[in-house]
PDB file of N, CA and C in Angstrom:
ATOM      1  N   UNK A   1       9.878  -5.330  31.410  1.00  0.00           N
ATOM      2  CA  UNK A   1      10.953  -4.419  31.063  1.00  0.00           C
ATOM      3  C   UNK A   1      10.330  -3.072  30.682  1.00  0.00           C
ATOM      4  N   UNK A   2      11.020  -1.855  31.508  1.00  0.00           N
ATOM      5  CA  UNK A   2      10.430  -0.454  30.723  1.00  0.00           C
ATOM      6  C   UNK A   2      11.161  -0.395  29.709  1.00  0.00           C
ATOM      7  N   UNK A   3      10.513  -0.124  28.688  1.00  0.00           N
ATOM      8  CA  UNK A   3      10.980   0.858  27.498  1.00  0.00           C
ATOM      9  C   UNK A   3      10.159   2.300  27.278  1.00  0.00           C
ATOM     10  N   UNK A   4      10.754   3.442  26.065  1.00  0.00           N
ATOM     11  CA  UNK A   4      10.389   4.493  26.281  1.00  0.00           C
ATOM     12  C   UNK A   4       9.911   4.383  24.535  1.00  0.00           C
ATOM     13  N   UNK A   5       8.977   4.856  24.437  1.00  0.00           N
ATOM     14  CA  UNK A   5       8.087   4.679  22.890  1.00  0.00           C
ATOM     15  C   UNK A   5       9.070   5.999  22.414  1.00  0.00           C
ATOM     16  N   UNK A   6       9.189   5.410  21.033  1.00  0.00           N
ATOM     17  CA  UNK A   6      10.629   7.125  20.395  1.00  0.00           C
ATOM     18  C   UNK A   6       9.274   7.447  19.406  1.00  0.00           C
ATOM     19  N   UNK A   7       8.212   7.428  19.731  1.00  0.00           N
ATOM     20  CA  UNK A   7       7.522   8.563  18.944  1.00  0.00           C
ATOM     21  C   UNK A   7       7.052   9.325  19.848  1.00  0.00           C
ATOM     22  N   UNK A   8       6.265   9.038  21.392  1.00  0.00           N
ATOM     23  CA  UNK A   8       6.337  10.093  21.646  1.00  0.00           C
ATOM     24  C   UNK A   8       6.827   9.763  23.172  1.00  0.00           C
ATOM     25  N   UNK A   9       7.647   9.308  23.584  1.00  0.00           N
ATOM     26  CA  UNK A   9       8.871   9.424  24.468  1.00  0.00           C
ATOM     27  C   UNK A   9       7.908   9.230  26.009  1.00  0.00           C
ATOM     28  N   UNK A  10       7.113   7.850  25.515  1.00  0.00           N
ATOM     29  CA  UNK A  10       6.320   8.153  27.130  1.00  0.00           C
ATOM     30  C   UNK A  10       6.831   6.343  27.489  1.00  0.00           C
ATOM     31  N   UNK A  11       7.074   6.169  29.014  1.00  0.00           N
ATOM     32  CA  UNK A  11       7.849   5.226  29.449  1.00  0.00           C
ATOM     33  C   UNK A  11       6.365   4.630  29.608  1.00  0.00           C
ATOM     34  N   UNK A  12       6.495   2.799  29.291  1.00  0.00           N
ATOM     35  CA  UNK A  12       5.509   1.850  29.677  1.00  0.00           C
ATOM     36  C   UNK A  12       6.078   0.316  29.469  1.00  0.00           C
ATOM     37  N   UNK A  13       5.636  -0.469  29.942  1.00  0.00           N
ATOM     38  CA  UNK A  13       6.030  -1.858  30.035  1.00  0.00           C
ATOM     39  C   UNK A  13       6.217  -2.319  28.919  1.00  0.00           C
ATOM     40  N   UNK A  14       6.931  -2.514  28.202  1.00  0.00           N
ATOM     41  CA  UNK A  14       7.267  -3.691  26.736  1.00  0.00           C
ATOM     42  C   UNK A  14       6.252  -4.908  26.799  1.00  0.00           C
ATOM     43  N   UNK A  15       6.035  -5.397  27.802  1.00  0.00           N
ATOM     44  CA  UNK A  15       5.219  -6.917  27.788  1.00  0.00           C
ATOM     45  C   UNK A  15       3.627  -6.124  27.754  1.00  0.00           C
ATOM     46  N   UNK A  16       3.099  -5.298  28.025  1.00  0.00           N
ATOM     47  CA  UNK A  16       1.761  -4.789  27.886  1.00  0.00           C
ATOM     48  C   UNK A  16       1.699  -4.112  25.986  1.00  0.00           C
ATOM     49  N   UNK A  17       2.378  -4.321  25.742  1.00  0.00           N
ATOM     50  CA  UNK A  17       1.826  -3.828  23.879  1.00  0.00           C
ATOM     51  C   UNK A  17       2.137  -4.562  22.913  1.00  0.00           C
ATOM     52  N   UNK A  18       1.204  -5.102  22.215  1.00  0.00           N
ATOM     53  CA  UNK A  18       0.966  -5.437  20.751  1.00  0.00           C
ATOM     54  C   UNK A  18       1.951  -5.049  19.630  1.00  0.00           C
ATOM     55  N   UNK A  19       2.544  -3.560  20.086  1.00  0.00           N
ATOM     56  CA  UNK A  19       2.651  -2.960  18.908  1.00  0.00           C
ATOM     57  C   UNK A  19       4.282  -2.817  18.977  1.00  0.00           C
ATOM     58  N   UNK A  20       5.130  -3.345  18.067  1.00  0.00           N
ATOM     59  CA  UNK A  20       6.547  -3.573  17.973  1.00  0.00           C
ATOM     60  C   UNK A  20       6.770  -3.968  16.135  1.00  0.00           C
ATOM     61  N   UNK A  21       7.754  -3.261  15.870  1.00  0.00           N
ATOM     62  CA  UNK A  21       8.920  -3.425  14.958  1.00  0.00           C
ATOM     63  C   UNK A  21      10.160  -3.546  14.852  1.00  0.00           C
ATOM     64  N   UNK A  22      10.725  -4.493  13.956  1.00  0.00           N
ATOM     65  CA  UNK A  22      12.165  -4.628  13.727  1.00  0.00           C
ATOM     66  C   UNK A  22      12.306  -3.300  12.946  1.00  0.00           C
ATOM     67  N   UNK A  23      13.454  -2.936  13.119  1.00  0.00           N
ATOM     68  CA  UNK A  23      14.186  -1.696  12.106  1.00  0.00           C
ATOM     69  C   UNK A  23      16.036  -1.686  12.362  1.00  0.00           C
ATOM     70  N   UNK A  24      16.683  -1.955  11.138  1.00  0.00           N
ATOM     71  CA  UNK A  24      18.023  -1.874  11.324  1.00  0.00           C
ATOM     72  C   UNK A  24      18.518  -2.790  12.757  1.00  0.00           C
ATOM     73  N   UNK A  25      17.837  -3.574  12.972  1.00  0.00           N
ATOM     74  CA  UNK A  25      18.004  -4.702  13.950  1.00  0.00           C
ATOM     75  C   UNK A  25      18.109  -4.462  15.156  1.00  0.00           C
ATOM     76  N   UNK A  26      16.911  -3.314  15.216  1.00  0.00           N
ATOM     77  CA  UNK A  26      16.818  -3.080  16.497  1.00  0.00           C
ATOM     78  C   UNK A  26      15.530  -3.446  16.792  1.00  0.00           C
ATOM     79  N   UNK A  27      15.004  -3.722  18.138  1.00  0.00           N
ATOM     80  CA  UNK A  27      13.665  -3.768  18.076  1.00  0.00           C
ATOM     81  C   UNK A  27      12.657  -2.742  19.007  1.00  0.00           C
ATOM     82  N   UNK A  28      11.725  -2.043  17.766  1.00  0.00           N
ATOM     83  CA  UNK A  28      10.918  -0.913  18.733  1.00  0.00           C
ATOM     84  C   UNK A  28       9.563  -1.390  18.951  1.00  0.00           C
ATOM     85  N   UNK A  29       9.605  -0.702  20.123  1.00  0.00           N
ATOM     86  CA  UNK A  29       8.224  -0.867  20.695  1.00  0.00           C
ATOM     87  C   UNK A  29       7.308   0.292  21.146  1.00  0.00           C
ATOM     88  N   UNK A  30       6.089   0.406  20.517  1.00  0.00           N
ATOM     89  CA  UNK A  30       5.252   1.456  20.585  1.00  0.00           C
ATOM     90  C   UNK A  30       4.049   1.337  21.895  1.00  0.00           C
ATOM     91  N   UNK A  31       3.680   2.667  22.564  1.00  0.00           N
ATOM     92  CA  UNK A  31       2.581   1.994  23.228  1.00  0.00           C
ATOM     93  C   UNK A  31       1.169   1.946  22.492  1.00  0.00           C
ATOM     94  N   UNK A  32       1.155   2.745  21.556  1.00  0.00           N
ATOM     95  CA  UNK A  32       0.099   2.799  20.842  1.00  0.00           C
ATOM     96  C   UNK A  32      -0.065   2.302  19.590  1.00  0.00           C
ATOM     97  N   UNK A  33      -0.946   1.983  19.020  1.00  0.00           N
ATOM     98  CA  UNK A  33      -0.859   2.249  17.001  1.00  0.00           C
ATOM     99  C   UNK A  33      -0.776   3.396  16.427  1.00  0.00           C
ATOM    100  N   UNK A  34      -1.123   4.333  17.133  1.00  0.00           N
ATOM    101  CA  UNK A  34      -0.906   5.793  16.041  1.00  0.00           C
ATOM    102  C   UNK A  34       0.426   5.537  16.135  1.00  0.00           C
ATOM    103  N   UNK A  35       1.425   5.269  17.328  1.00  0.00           N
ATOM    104  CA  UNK A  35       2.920   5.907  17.277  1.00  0.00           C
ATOM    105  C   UNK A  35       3.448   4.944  16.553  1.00  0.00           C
ATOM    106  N   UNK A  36       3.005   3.773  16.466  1.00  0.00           N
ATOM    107  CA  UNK A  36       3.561   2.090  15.049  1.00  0.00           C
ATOM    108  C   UNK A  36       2.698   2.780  13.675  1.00  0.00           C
ATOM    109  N   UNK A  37       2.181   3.667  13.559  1.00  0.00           N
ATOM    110  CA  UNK A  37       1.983   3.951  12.185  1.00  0.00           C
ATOM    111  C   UNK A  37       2.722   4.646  12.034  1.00  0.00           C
ATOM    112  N   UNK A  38       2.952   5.738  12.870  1.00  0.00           N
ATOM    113  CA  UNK A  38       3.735   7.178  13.017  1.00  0.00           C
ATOM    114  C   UNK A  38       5.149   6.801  12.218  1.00  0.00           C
ATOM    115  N   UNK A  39       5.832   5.494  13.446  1.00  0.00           N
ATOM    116  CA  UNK A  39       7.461   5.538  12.666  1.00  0.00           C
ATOM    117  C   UNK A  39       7.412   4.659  11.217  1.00  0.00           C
ATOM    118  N   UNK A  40       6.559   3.954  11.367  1.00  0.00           N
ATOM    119  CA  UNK A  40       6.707   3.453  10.311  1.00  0.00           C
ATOM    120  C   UNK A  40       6.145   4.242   8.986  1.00  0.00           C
ATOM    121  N   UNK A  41       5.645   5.135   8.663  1.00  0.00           N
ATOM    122  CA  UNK A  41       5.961   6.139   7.711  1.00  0.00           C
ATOM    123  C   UNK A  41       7.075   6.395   7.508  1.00  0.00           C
ATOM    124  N   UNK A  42       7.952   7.024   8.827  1.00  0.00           N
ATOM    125  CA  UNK A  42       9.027   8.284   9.074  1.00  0.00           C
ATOM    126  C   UNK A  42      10.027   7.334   9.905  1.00  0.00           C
ATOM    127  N   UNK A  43      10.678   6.143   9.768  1.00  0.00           N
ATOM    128  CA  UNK A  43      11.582   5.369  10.463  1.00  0.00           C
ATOM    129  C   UNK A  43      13.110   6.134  11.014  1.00  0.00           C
ATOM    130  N   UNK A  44      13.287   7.132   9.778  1.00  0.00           N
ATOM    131  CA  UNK A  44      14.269   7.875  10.396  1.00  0.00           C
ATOM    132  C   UNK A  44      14.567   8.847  11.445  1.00  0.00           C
ATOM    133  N   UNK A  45      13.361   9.184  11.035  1.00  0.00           N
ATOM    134  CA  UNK A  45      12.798  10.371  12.034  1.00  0.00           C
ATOM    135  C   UNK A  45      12.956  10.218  13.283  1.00  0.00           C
ATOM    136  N   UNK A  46      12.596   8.879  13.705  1.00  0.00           N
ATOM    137  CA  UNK A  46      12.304   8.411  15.162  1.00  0.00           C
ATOM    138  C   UNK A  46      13.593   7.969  15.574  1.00  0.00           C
ATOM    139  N   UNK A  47      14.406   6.926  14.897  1.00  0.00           N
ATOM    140  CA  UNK A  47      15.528   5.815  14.949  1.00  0.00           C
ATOM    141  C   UNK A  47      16.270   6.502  15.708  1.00  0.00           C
ATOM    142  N   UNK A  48      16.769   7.610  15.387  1.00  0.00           N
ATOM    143  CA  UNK A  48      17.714   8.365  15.406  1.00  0.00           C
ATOM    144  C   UNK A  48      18.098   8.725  16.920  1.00  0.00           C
ATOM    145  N   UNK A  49      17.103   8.595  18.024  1.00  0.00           N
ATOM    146  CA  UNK A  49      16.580   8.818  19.238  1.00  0.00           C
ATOM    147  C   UNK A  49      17.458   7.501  20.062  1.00  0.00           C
ATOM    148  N   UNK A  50      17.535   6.195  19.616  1.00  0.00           N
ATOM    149  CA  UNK A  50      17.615   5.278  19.992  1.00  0.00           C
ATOM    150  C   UNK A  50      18.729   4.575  19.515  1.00  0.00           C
ATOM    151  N   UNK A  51      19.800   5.099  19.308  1.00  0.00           N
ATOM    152  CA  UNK A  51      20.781   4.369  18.675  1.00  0.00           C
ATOM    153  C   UNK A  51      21.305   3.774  19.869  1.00  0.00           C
ATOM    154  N   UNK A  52      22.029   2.335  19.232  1.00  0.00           N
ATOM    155  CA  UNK A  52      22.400   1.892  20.105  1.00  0.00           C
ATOM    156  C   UNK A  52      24.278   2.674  20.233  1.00  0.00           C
ATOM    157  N   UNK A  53      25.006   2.528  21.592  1.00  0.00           N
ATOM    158  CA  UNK A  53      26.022   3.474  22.166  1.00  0.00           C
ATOM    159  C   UNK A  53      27.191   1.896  21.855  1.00  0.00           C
ATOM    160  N   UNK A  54      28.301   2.573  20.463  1.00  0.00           N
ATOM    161  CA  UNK A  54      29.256   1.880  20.130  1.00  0.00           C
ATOM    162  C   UNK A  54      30.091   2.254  20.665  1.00  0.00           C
ATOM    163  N   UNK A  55      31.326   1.435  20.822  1.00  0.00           N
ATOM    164  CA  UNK A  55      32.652   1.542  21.205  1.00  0.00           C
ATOM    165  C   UNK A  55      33.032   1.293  21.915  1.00  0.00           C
TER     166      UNK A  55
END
């Protein structure tokens, strides 16, 4: 599955990285560790990119 890393918005495979967090029950996935340290400092910062589309 592609996903797009919301720290720094670069598209790569979900099954190739290590690096994932739950947040507000969503689940992110980083391609790197700087960008899984990054949100996880600043969770809002990033989240905000990725909401999921209600209604």
């Amino acid at each position: 599955m592609k996903v797009i890393c919301p720290v720094c918005n670069r598209l790569f495979e979900a099954e190739c990285t290590p690096y994932t967090t739950d947040y507000n029950n969503i689940k992110y996935y980083f391609d790197t560790e700087i960008c899984m340290l990054a949100f996880l400092r600043e969770p809002d910062r990033f989240a905000f990119k990725c909401k999921k589309n209600e209604g």
